[in-house]
N, C-alpha and C. Protein backbone atom coordinates (compact mmCIF):
# COMPACT_ATOMS: atom_id res chain seq x y z
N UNK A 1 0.82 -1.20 0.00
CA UNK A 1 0.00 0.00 0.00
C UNK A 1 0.86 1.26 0.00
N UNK A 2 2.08 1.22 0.74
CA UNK A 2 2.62 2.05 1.13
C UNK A 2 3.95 2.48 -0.56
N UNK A 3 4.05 1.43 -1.51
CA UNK A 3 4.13 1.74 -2.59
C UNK A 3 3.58 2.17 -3.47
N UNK A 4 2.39 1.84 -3.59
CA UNK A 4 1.44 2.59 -4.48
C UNK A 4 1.46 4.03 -4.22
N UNK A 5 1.12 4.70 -2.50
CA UNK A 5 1.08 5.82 -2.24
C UNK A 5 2.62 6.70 -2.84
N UNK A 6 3.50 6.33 -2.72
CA UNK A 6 5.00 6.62 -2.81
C UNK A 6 4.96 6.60 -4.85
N UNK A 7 4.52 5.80 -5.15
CA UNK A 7 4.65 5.86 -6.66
C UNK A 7 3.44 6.67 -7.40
N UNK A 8 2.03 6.85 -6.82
CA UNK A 8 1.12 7.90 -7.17
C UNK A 8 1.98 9.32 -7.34
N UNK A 9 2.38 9.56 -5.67
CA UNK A 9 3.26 10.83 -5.84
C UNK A 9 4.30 11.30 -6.93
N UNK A 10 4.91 10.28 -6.89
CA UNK A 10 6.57 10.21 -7.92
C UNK A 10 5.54 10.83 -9.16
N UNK A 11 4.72 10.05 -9.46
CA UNK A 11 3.85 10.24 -11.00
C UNK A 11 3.40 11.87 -10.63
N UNK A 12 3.02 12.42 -10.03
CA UNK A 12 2.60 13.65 -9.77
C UNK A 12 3.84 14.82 -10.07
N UNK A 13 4.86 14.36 -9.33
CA UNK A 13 6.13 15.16 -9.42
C UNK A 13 6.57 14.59 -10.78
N UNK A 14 6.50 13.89 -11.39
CA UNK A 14 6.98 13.72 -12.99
C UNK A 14 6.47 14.24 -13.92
N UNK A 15 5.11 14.55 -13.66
CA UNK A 15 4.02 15.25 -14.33
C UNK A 15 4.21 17.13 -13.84
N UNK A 16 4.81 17.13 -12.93
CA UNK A 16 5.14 18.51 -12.71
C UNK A 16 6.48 19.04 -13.51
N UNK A 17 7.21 18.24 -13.28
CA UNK A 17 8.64 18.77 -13.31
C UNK A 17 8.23 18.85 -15.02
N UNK A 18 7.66 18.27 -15.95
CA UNK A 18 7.46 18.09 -17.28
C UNK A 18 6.92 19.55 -17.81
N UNK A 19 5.97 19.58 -16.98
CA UNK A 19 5.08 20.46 -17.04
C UNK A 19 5.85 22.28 -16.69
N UNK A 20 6.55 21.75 -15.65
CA UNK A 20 7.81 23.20 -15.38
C UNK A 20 8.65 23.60 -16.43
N UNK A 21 8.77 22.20 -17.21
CA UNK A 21 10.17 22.71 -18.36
C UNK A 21 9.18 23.12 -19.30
N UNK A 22 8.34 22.34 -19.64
CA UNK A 22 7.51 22.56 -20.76
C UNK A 22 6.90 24.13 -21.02
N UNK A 23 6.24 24.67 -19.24
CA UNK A 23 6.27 26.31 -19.49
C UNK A 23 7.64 26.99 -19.65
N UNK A 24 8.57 26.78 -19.40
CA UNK A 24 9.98 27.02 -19.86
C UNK A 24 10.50 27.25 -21.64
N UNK A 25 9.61 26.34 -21.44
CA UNK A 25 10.33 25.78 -23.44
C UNK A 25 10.04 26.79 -24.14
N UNK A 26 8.43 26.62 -23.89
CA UNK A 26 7.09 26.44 -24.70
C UNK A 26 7.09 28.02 -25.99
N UNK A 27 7.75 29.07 -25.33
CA UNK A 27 8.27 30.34 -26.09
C UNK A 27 9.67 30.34 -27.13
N UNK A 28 10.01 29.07 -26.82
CA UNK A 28 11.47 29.31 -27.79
C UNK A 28 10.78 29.01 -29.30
N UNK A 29 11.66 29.60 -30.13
CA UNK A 29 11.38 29.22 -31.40
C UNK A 29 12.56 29.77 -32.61
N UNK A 30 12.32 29.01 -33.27
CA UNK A 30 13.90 29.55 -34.22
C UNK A 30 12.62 29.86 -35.87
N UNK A 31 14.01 30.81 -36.32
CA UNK A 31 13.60 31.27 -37.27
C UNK A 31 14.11 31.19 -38.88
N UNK A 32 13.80 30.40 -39.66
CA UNK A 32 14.20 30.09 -41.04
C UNK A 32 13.20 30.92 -41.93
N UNK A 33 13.14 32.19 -42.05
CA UNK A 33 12.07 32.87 -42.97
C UNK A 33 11.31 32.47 -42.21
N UNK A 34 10.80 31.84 -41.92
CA UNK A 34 8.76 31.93 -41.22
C UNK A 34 9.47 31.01 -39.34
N UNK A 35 8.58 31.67 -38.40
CA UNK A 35 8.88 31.68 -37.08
C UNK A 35 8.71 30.01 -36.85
N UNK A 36 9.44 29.57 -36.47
CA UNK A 36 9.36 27.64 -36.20
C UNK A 36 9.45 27.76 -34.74
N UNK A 37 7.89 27.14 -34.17
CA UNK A 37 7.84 27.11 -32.43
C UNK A 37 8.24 25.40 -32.08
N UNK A 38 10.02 25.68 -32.14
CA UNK A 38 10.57 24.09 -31.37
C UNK A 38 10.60 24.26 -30.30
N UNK A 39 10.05 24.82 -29.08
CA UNK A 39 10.03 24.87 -28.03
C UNK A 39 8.81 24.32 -27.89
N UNK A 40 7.91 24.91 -28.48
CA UNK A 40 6.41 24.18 -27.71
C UNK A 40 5.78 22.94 -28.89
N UNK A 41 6.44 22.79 -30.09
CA UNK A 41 6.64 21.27 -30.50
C UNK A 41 7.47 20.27 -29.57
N UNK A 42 8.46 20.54 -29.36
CA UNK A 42 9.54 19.78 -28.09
C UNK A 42 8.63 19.05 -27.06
N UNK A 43 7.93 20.17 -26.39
CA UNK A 43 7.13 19.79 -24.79
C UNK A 43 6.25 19.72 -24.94
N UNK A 44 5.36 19.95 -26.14
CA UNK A 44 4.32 18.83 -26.10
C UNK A 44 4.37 17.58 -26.84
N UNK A 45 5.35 17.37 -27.56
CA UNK A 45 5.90 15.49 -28.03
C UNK A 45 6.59 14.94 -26.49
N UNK A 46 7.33 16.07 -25.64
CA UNK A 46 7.73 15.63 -24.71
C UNK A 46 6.71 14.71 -23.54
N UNK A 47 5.67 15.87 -23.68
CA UNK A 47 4.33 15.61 -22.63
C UNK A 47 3.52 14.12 -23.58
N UNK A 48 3.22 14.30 -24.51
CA UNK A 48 2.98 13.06 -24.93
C UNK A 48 3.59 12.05 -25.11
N UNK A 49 4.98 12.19 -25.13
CA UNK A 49 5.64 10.62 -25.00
C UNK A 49 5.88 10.10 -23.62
N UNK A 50 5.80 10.98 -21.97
CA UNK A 50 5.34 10.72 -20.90
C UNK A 50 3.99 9.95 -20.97
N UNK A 51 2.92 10.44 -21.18
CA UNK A 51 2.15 9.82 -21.03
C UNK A 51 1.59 8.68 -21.53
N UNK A 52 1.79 8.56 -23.34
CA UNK A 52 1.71 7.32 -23.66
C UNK A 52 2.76 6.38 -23.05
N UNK A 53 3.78 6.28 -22.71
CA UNK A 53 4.84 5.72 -22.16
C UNK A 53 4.06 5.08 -20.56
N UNK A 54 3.74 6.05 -19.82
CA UNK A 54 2.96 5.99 -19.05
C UNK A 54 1.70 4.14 -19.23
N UNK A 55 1.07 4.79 -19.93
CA UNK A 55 -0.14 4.37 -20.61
C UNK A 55 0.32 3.13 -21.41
N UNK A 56 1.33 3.08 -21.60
CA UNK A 56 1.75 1.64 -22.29
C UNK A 56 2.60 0.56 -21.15
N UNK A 57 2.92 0.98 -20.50
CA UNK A 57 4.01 0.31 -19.63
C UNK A 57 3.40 0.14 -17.77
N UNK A 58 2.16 0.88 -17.80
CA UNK A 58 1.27 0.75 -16.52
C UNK A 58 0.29 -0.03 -16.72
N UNK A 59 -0.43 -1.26 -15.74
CA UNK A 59 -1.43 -2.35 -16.07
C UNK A 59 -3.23 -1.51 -16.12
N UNK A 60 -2.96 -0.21 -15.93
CA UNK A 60 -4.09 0.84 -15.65
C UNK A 60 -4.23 2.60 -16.52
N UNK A 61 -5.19 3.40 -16.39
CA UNK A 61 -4.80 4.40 -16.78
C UNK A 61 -4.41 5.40 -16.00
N UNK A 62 -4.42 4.92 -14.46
CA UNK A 62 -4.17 5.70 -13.13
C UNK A 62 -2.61 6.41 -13.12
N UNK A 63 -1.32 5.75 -13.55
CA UNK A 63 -0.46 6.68 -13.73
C UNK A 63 -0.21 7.71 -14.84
N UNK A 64 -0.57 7.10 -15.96
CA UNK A 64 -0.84 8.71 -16.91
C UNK A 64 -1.64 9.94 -16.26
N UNK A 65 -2.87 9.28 -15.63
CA UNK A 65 -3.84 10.39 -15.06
C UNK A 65 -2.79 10.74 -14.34
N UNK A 66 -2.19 10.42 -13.34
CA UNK A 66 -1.38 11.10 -11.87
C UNK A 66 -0.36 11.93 -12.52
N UNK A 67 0.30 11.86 -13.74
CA UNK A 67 1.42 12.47 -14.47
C UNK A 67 0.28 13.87 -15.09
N UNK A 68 -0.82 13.38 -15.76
CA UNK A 68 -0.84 14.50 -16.10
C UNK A 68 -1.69 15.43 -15.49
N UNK A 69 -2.10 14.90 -14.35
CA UNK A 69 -2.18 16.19 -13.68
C UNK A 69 -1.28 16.84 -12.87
N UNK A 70 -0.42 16.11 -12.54
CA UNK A 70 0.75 17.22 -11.75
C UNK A 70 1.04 17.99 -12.60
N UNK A 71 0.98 17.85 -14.28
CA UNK A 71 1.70 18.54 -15.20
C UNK A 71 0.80 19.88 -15.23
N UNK A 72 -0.72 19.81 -15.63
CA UNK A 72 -1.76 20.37 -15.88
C UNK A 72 -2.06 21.49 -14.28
N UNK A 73 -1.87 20.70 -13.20
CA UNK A 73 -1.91 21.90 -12.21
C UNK A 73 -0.49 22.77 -11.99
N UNK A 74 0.19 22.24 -12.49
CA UNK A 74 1.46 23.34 -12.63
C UNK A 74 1.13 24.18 -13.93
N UNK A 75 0.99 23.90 -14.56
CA UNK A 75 0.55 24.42 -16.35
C UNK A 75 -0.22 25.46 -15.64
N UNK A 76 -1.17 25.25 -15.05
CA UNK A 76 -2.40 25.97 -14.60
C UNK A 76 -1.55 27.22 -13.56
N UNK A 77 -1.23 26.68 -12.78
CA UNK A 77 -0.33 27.36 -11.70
C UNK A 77 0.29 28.63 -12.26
N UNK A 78 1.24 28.20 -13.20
CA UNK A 78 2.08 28.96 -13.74
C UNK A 78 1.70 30.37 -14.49
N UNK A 79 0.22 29.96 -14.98
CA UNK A 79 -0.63 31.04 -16.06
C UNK A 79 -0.74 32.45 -14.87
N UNK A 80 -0.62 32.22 -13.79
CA UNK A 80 -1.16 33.03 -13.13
C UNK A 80 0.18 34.23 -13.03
N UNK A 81 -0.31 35.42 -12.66
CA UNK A 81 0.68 36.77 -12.18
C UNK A 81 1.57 36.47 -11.02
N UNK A 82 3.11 36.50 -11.15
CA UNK A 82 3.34 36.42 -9.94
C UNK A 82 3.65 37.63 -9.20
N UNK A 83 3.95 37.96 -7.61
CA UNK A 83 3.97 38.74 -6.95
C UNK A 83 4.21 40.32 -8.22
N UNK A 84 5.87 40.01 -8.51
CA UNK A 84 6.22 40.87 -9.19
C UNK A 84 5.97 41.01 -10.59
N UNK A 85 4.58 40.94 -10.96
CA UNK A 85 4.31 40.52 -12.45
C UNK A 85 3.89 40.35 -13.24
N UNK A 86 4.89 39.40 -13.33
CA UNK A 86 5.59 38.51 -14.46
C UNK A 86 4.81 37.45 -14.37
N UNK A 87 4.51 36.56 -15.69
CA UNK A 87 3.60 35.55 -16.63
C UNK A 87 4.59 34.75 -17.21
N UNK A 88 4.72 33.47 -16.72
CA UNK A 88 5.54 32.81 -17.53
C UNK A 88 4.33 31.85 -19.10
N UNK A 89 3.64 32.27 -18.69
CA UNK A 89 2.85 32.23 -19.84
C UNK A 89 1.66 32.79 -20.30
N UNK A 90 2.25 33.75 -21.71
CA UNK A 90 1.97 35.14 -22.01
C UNK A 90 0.69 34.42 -22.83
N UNK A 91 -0.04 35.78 -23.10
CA UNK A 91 -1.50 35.53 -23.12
C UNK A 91 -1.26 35.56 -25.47
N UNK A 92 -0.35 34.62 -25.73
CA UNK A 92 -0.55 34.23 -27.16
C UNK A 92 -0.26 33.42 -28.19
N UNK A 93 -0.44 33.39 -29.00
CA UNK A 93 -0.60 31.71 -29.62
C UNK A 93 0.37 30.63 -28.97
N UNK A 94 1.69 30.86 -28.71
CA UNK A 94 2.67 29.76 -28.03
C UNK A 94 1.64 29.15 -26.39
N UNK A 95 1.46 30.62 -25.98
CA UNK A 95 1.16 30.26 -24.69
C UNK A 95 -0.31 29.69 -24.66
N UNK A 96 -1.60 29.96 -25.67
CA UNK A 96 -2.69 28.91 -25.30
C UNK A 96 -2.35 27.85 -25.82
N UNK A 97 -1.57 27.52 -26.80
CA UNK A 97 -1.24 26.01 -27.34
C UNK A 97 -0.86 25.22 -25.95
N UNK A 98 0.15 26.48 -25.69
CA UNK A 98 0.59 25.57 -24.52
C UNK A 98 -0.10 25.29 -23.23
N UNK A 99 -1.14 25.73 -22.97
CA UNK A 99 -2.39 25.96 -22.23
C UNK A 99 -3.50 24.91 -22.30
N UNK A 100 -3.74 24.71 -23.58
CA UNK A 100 -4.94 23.99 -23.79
C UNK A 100 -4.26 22.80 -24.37
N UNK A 101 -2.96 22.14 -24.96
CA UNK A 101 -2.26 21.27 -25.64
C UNK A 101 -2.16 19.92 -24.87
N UNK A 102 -1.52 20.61 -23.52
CA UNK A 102 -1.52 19.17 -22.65
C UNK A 102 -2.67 18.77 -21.81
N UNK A 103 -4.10 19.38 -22.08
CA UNK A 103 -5.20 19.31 -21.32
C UNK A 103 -6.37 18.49 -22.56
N UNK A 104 -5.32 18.73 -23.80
CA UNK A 104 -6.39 17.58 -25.01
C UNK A 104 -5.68 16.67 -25.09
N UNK A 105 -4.16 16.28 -25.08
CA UNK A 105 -3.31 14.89 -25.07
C UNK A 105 -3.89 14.08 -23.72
N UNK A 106 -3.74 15.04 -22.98
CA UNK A 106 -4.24 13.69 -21.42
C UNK A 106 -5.45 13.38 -21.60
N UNK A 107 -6.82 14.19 -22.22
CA UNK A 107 -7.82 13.68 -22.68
C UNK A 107 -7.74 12.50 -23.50
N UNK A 108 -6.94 12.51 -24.37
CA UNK A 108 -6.84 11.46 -25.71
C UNK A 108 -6.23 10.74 -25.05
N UNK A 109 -5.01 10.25 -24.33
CA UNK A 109 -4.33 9.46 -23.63
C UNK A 109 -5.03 8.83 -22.75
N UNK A 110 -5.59 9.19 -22.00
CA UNK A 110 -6.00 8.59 -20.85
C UNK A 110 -7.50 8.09 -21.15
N UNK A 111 -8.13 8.50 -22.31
CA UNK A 111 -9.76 8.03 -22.65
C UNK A 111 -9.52 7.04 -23.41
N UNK A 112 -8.32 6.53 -24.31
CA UNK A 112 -7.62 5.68 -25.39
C UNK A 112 -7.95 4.33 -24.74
N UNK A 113 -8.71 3.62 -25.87
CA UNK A 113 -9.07 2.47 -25.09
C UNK A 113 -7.54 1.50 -24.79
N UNK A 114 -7.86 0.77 -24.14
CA UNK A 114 -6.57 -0.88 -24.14
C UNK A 114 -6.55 -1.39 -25.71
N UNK A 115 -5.72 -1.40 -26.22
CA UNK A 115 -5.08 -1.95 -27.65
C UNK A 115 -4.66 -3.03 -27.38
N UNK A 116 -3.96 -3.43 -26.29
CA UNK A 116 -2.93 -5.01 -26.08
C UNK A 116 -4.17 -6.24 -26.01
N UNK A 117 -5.49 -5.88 -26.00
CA UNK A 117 -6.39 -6.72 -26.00
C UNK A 117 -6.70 -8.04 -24.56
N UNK A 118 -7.07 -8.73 -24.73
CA UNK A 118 -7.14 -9.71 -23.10
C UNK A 118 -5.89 -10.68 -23.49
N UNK A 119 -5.42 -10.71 -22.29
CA UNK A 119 -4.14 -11.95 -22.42
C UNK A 119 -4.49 -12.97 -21.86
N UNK A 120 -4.04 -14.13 -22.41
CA UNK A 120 -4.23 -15.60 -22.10
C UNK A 120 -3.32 -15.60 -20.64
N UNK A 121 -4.02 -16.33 -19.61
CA UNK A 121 -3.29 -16.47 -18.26
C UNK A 121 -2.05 -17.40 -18.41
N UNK A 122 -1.02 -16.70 -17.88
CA UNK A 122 0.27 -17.63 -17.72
C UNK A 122 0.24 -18.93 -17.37
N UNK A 123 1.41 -19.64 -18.73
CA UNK A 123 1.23 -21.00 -18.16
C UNK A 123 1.70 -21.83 -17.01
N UNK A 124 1.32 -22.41 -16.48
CA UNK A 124 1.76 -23.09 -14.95
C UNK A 124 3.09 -24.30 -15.30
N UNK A 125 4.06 -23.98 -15.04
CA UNK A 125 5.10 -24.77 -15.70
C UNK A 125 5.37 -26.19 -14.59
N UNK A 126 4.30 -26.12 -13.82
CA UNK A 126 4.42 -28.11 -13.18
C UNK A 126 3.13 -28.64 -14.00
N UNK A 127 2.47 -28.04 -15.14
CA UNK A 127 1.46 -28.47 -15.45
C UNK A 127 1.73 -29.21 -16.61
N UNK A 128 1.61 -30.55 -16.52
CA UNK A 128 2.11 -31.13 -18.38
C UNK A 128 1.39 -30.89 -19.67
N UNK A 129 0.51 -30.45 -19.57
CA UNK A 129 -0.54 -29.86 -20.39
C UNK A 129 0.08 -28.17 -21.18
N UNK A 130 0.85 -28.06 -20.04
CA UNK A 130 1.03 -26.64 -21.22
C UNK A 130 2.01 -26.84 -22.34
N UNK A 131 3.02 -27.40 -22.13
CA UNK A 131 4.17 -27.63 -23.38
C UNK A 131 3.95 -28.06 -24.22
């Protein structure tokens, strides 16, 4: 019990810390003649390969959910004014992508049905019947 509680969390703080770089990123962008946003392409392939990763490698959809909401209440967190301020995420196109981006992947991620389908129960290897 006392793992599950300890690994819910971890998923919360993984979903944050993602979510910290990701408002970090999410404004960079380079420029070849027309403005290229690799900052907020980056962190949200980043945020989606957490969670499907998540979602593929967990027997449930409970740790994607726990990832992406630590990510999504920091996301959220962050939108806000701080004391002296400052917005680490400014009120335009980078910043609602980045706003509303990881709040439709964890939708799609986490509503995504099971693909691996039902598995046949392991075989019992004192049983002569299975070989």
């Amino acid at each position: 019990m006392l793992s599950r509680i300890v690994s819910g969390v971890l998923l919360v703080l993984a979903g944050a810390v993602f979510g910290a770089i990701g408002t970090v990123a999410h404004q960079s962008s380079v420029t070849w003649g027309v403005a290229i946003p690799l900052g907020l392409i980056g962190s949200l392939a980043a945020f989606a390969a957490l969670l499907v990763g998540l979602r593929l490698l967990g027997h449930s959809r409970l740790p994607a959910l726990l990832a992406a909401l630590g990510a999504i209440v920091l996301i959220l967190l962050f939108t806000q004014e701080s004391a002296g301020g400052s917005v680490l995420i400014p009120n335009n196109l980078p910043g609602m992508a980045w706003l509303a981006g990881p709040i439709l992947i964890a939708a799609i991620v986490v509503a995504w049905p099971d693909v691996r389908g039902h598995r046949p129960p392991a075989a019992d290897p004192r049983d002569p019947n299975t070989y």
